[in-house]
C-alpha atoms as a PDB file:
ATOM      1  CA  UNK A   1     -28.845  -1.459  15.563  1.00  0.00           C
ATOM      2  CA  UNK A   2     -29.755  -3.733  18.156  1.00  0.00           C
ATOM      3  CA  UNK A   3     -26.563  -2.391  20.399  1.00  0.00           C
ATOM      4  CA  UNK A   4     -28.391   1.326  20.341  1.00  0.00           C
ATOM      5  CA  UNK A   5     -31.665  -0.376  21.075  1.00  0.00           C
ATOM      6  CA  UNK A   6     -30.489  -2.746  24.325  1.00  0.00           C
ATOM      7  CA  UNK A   7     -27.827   0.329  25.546  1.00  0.00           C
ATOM      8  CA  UNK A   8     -28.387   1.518  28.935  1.00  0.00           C
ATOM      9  CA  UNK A   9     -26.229   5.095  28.645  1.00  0.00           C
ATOM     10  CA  UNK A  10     -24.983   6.570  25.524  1.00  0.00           C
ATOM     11  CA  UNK A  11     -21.528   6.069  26.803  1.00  0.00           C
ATOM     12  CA  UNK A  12     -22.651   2.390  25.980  1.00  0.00           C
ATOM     13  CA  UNK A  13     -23.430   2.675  22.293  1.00  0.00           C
ATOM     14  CA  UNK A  14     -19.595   4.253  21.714  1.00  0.00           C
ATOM     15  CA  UNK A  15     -16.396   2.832  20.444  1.00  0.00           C
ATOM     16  CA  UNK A  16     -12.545   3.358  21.375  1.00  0.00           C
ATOM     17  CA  UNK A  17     -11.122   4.966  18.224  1.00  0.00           C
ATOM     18  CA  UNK A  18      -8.091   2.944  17.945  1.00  0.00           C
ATOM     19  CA  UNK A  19      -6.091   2.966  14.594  1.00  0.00           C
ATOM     20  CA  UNK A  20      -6.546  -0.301  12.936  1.00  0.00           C
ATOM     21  CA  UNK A  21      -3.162  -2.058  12.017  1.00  0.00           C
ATOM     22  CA  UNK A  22      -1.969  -1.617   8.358  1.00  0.00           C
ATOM     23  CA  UNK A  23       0.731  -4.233   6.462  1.00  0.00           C
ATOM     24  CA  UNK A  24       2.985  -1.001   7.092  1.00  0.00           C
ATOM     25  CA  UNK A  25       3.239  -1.151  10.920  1.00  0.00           C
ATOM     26  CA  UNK A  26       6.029  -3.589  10.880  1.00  0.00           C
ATOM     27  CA  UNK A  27       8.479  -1.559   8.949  1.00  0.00           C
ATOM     28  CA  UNK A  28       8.087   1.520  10.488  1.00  0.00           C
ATOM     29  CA  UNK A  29      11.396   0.783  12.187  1.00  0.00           C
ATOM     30  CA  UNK A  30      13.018   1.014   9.048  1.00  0.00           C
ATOM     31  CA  UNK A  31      11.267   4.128   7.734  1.00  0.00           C
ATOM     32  CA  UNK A  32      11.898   5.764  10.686  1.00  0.00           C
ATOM     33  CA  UNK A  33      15.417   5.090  10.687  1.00  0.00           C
ATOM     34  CA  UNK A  34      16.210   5.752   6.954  1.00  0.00           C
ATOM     35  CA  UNK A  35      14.043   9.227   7.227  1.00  0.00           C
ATOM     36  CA  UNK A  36      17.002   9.931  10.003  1.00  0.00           C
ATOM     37  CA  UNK A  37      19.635   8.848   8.327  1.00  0.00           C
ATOM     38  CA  UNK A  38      18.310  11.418   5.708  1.00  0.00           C
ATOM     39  CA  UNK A  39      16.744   9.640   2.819  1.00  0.00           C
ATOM     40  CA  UNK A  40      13.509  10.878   2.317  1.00  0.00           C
ATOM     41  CA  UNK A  41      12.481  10.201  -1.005  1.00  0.00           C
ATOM     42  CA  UNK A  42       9.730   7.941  -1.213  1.00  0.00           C
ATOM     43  CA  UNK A  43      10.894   6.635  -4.320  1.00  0.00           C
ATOM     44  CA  UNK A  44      13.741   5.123  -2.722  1.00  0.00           C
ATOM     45  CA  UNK A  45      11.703   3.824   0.104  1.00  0.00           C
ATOM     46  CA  UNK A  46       9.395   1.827  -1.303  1.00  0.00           C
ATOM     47  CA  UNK A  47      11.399  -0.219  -3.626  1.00  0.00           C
ATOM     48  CA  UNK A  48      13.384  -0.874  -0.608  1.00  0.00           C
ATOM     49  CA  UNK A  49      10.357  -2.134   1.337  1.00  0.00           C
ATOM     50  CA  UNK A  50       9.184  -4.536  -1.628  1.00  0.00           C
ATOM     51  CA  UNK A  51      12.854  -5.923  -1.726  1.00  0.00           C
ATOM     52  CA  UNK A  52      12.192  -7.091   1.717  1.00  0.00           C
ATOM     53  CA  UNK A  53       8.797  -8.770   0.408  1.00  0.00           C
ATOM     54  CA  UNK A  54       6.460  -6.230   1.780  1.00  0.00           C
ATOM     55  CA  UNK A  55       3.895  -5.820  -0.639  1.00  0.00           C
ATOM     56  CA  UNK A  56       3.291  -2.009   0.424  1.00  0.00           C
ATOM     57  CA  UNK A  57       1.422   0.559  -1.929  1.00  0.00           C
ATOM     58  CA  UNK A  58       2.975   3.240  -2.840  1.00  0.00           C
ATOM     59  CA  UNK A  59       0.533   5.851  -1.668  1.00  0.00           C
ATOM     60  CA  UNK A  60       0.907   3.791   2.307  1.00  0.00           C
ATOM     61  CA  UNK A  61       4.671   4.539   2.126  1.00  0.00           C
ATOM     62  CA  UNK A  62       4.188   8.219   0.800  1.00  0.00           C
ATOM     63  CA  UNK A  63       1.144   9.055   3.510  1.00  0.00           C
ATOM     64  CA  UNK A  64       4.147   7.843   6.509  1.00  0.00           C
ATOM     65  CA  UNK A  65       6.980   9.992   4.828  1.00  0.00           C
ATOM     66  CA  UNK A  66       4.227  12.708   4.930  1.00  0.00           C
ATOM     67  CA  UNK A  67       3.492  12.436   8.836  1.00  0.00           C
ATOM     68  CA  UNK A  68       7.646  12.131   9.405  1.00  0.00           C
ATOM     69  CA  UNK A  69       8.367  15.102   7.684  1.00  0.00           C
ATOM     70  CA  UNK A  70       5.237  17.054   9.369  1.00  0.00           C
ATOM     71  CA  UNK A  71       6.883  16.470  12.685  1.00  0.00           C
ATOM     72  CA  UNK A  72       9.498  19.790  13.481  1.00  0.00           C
ATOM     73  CA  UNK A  73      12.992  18.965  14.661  1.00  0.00           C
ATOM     74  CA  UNK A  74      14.353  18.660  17.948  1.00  0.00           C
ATOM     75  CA  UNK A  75      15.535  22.288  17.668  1.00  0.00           C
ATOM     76  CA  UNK A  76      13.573  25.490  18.305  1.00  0.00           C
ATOM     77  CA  UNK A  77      11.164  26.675  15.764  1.00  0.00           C
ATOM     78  CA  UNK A  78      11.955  29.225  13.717  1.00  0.00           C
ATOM     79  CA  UNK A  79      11.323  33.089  14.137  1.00  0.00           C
ATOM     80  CA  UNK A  80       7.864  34.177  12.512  1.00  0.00           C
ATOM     81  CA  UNK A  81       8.504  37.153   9.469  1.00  0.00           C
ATOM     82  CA  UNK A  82       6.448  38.600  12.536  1.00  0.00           C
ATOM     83  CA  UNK A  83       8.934  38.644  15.293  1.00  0.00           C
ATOM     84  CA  UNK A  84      12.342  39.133  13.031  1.00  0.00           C
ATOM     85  CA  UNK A  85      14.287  41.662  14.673  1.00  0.00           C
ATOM     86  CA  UNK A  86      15.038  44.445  12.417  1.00  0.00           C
ATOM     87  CA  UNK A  87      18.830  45.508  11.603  1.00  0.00           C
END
């Protein structure tokens, strides 16, 4: 409270939003490169990352498969039902 009280501007009082790092950050590496190599089953992944002693939950390794998969391929997107062209 006593930040707020002594700030000068409002641009004072704020933060930088900057992700806080997780026991999962140093074995994104791997996930990354297993999710390419085409395994995506999380219940593969994680025992894998607890063989290496990484005590990870399971719900940390499922929420990064989650954001890999999210992201579309390289390739172009495919055609909306919308914009099919008709035969």
């Amino acid at each position: 409270m006593l930040r707020y009280a002594s700030a000068m501007r409002r641009q004072d009082t704020l933060h930088d939003n900057q992700p806080r790092p997780n026991r999962l950050d140093r074995h994104k590496s791997h996930l990354d490169r297993r999710f390419t190599e085409g395994c995506t089953s999380v219940t593969q992944l994680h025992p894998e990352l607890v063989a290496q002693v990484a005590p990870l939950a399971y719900g940390m390794v499922r929420a990064s498969i989650a954001t890999l998969r999210a992201v579309p391929p390289d390739g172009p997107p495919p055609p909306s039902a919308r914009r099919t062209e008709r035969a």
